[in-house]
Structures are given as C-alpha cells and as structure tokens.
Protein backbone atom coordinates (compact mmCIF):
# COMPACT_ATOMS: atom_id res chain seq x y z
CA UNK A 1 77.27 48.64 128.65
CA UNK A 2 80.82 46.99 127.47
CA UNK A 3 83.05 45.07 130.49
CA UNK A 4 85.40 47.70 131.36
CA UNK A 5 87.97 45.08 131.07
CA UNK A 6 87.10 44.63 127.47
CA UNK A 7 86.96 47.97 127.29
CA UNK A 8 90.39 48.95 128.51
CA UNK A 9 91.47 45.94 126.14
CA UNK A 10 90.60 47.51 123.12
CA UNK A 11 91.58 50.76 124.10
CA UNK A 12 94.69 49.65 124.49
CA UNK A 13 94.70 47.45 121.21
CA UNK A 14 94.02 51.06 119.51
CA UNK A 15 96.50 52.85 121.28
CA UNK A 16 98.76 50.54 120.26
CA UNK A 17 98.13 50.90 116.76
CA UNK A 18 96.10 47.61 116.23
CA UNK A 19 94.14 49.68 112.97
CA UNK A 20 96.06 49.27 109.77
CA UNK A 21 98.99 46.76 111.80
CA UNK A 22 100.01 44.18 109.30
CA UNK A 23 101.66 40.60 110.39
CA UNK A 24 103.07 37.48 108.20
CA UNK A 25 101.41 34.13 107.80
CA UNK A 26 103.82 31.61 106.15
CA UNK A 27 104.49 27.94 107.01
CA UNK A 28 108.12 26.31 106.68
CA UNK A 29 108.45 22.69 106.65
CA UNK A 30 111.53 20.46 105.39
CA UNK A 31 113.09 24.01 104.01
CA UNK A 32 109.86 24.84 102.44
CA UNK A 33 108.38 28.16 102.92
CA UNK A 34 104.84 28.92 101.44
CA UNK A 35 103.16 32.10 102.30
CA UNK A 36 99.21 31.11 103.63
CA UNK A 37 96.66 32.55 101.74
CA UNK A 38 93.67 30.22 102.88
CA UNK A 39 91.77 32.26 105.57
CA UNK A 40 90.04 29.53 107.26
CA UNK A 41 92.73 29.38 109.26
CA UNK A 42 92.70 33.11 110.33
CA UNK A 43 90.25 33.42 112.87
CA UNK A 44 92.23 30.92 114.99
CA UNK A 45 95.29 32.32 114.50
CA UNK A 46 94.13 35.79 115.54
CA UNK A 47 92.72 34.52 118.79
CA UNK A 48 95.67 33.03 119.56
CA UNK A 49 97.61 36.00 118.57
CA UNK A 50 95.31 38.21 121.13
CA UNK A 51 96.12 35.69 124.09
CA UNK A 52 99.81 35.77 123.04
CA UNK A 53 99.48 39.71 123.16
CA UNK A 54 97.68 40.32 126.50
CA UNK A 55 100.42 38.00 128.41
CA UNK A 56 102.96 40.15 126.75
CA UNK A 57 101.07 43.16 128.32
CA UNK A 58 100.35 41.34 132.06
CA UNK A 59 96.65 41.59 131.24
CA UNK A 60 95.08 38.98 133.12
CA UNK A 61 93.26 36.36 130.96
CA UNK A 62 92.49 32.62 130.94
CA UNK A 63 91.94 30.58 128.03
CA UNK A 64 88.65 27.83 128.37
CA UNK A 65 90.03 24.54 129.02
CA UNK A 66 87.65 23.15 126.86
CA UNK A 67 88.40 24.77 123.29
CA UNK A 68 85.33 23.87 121.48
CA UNK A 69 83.01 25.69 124.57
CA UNK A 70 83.00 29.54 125.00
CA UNK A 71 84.20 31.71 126.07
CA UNK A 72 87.70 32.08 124.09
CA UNK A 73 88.52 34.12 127.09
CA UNK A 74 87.89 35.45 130.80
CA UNK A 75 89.07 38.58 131.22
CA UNK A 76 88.57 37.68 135.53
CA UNK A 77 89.01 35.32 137.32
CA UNK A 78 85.21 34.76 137.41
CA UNK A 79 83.39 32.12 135.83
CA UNK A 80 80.34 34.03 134.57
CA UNK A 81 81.44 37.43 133.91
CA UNK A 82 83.90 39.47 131.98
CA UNK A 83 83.62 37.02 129.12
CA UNK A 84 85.54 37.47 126.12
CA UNK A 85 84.65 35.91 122.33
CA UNK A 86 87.06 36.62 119.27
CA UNK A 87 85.22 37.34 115.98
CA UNK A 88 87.18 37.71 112.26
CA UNK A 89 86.21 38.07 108.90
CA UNK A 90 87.39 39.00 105.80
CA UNK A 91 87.06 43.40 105.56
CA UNK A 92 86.43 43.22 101.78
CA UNK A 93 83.11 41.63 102.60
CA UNK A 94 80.13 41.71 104.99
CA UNK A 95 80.94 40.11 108.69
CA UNK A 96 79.99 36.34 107.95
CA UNK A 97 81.00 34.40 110.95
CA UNK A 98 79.14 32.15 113.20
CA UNK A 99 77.75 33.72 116.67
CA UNK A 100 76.89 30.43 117.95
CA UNK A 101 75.62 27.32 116.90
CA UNK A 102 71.59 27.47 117.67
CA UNK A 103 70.58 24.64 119.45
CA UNK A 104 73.54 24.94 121.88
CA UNK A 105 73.22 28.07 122.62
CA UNK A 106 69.60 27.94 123.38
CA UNK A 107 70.13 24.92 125.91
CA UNK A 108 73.15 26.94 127.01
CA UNK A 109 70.75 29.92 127.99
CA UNK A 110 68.86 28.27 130.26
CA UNK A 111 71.18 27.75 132.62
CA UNK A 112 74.28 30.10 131.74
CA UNK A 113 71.83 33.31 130.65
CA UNK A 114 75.40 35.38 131.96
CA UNK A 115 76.08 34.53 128.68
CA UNK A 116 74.13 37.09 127.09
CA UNK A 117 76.52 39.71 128.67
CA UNK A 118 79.76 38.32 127.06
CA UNK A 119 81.62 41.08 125.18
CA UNK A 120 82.28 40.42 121.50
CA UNK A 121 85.92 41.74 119.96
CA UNK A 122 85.81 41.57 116.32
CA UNK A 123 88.64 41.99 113.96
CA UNK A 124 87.95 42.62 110.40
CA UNK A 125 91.14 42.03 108.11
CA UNK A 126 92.33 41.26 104.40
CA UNK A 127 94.99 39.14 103.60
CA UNK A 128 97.19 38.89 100.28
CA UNK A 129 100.38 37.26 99.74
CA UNK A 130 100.53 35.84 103.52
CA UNK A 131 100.67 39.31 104.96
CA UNK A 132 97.49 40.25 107.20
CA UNK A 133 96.27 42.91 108.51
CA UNK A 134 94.07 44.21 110.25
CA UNK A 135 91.71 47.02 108.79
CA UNK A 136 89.32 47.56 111.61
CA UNK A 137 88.26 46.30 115.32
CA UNK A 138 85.18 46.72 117.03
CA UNK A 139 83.72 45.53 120.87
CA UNK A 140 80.12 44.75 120.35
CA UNK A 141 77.34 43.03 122.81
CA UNK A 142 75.62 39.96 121.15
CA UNK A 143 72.41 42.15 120.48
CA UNK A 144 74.21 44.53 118.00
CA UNK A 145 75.51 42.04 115.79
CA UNK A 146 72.23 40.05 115.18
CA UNK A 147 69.44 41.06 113.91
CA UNK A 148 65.87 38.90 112.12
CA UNK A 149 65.46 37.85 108.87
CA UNK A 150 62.55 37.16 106.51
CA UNK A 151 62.31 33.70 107.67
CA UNK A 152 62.37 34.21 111.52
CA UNK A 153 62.79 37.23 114.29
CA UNK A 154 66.67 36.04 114.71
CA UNK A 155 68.61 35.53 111.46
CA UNK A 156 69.97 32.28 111.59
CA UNK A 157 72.07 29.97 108.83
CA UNK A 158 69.34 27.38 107.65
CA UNK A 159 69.79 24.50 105.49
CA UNK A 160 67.05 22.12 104.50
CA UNK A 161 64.54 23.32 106.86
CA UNK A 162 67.33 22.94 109.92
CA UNK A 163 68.84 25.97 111.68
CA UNK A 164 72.59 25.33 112.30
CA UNK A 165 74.12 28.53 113.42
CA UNK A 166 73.15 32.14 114.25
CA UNK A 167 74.19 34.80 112.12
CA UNK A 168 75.82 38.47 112.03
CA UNK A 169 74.11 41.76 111.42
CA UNK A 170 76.11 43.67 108.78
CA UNK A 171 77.35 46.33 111.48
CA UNK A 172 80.27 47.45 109.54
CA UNK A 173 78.32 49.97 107.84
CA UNK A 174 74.19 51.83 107.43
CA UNK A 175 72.10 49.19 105.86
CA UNK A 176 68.53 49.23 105.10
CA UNK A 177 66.36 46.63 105.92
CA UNK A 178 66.80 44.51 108.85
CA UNK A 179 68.13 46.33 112.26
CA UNK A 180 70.26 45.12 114.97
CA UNK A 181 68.49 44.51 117.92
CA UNK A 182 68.16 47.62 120.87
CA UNK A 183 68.86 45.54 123.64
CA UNK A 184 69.27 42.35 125.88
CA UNK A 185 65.25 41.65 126.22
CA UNK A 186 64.34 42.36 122.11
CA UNK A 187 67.48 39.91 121.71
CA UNK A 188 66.38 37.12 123.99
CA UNK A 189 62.11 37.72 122.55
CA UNK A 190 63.29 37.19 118.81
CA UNK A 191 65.32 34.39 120.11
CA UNK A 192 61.71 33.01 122.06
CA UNK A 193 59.75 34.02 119.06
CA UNK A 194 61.93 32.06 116.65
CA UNK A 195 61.98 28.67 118.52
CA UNK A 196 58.24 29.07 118.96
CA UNK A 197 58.08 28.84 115.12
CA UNK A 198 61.13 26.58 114.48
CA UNK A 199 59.57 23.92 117.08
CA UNK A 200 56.03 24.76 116.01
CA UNK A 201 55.47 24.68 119.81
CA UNK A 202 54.39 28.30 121.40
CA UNK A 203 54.45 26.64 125.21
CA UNK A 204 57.94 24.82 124.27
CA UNK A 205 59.48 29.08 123.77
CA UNK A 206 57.19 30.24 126.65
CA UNK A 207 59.09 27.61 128.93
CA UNK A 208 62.07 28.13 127.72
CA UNK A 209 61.88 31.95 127.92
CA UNK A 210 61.12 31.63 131.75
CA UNK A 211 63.99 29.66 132.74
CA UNK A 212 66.17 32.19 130.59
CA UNK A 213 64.89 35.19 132.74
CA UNK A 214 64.70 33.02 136.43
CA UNK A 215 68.76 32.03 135.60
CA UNK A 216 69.91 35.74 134.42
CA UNK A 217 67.95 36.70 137.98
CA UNK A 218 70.07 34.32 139.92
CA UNK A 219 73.30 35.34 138.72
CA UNK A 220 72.90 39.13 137.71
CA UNK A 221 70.39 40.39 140.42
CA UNK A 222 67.89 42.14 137.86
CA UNK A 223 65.45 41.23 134.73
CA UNK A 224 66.51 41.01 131.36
C-alpha cells in the first residue's frame, strides 16, 4: 500500500535508531546563545533535517521548488508519484497538524487526484530545554489519518461557519468514536459528501467527484 521508497526510508530511519534519537535546537547571535523552546518552528526544522539526512545517505530526493505547494518531497524523479509529506507534532499530545488546507486541496484533486497516493512520514517528538527528540515515527496514507466529525463526513478545522484546513485522526493510539477511514474511495466520498453540505450544492460534489475519479484514471490506470 506504502511507496516502497518511503518504505525503505523509514526502514532505514529505524534502523538507524531514529526512535528515542535526541538533537539540539539553540540559536547564537552576537555571542548570544538561547536554547529554542517555541515549537512552531519544529516541523520545519525536522523537514529540513530529513532532506539534510537522505543526501547524507545518497537517497535520491528533490525538494518542491515552490515551498508553500506539496509535496515536501519526491522520492523519484517523477512528478506524480512517490510523493513524500513531513508531518510533526508534539508526542505529549494528540497529532494536531494541518493535512491540507480544504479548498486547495479540493481544486487540487481535480486535476492532481495522484495526490491521494502521497505517503505521509510523521514524526511525533517532545522538546525541553532546546533538546528534541524524537519519540515515535510512523508512514501513513492520507485515509488513515483522517477521519469525520459530528459536523461533516471529513473532520475539518472550522471557524465561523468557514472550513480552513483538514484535520488528523488521533492514530497514535485506540480511540472510540470516530474511525479512520478504510480506504482511498471512503476517503475521497466523505470528502464529496462534505462539500455537498459545506456548498449546500449536491450537483456542485457530484461534479466534482467525477472529475476526481476521470483524473486518478488518467494517471493511475484503475478506479479509486
């Protein structure tokens, strides 16, 4: 189910010893050293860490040209597979990062549906006194880390009536309640069903549901 390069890349991460590794964060400037301790800042420091790690290692990777677009990596040197996205949060609590922002990633779909195949490496970590590390790492498809909500079939971050971002399944642990979704197609229906209700517009999800399967036939050779 996983890219096997992703695949080999965390194996080799574990072998390695990535579980329970600790690093230092500090900043020096005019003879001033402060240790960090604000973990906003993590997340990119981490993926930059994991491109600085796999050119160490001769693992082929390229970075996107264009930060603010995914993927943070390709693992090939094709443009819609083997797709890499770092993920961090804080260990001590439940994953709470952004998946993608919602409207993009909907408009994405129809177009770029290989994106639903992208392989998701997620570190969780705790940091005190500028020293991180890293407590656990997982490779996860973009199916097992979502999951609905009481509001609509995909939980999303929603602020005044306005969905900004989609949001992680607790997969760190058993939870009652909500599951993770069992595959591609249950994925991509909650994502149909909740724009049919966000937009109020049942044909507006039907349409965009059919470009989303047409565009994952083009490039993958098979259905959702």
């Amino acid at each position: 189910m996983y890219g096997t390069k992703a695949k080999s890349l965390l194996s080799r991460l574990k072998r390695e010893g990535i579980i329970g590794a600790e690093g230092e964060i500090s900043f020096d400037l005019l003879d001033v050293e402060v240790d960090i301790s604000d973990k906003s800042s993590i997340g990119n420091l981490l993926q930059e860490w994991i491109g600085a790690w796999m050119t160490s290692k001769n693992i082929y990777h390229r970075s996107n040209e264009n930060s603010q677009m995914p993927p943070d990596f390709y693992l090939s040197r094709s443009h819609t597979k083997d797709w890499l996205e770092v993920k961090t949060f804080d260990h001590a609590e439940s994953p709470n990062f952004d998946v993608a922002n919602f409207d993009a990633y909907i408009r994405d779909l129809k177009d770029r549906s290989f994106r639903l195949d992208a392989d998701y490496l997620i570190m969780g970590y705790s940091l005190n006194n500028g020293v991180i590390k890293i407590n656990n790492i997982w490779l996860k498809k973009v199916w097992e880390i979502t999951c609905p909500s009481n509001e609509y079939a995909l939980r999303t971050n929603v602020k005044q009536g306005k969905i900004h971002n989609i949001r992680p399944y607790n997969f760190k642990k058993t939870t009652k309640g909500f599951q993770p979704f069992k595959d591609r197609l249950s994925y991509v229906n909650a994502i149909k069903a909740t724009i049919a209700k966000y937009k109020d517009s049942q044909t507006e999800a039907n349409e965009w549901f059919k470009n989303v399967k047409k565009s994952y036939k083009k490039f993958n050779g098979q259905s959702l």
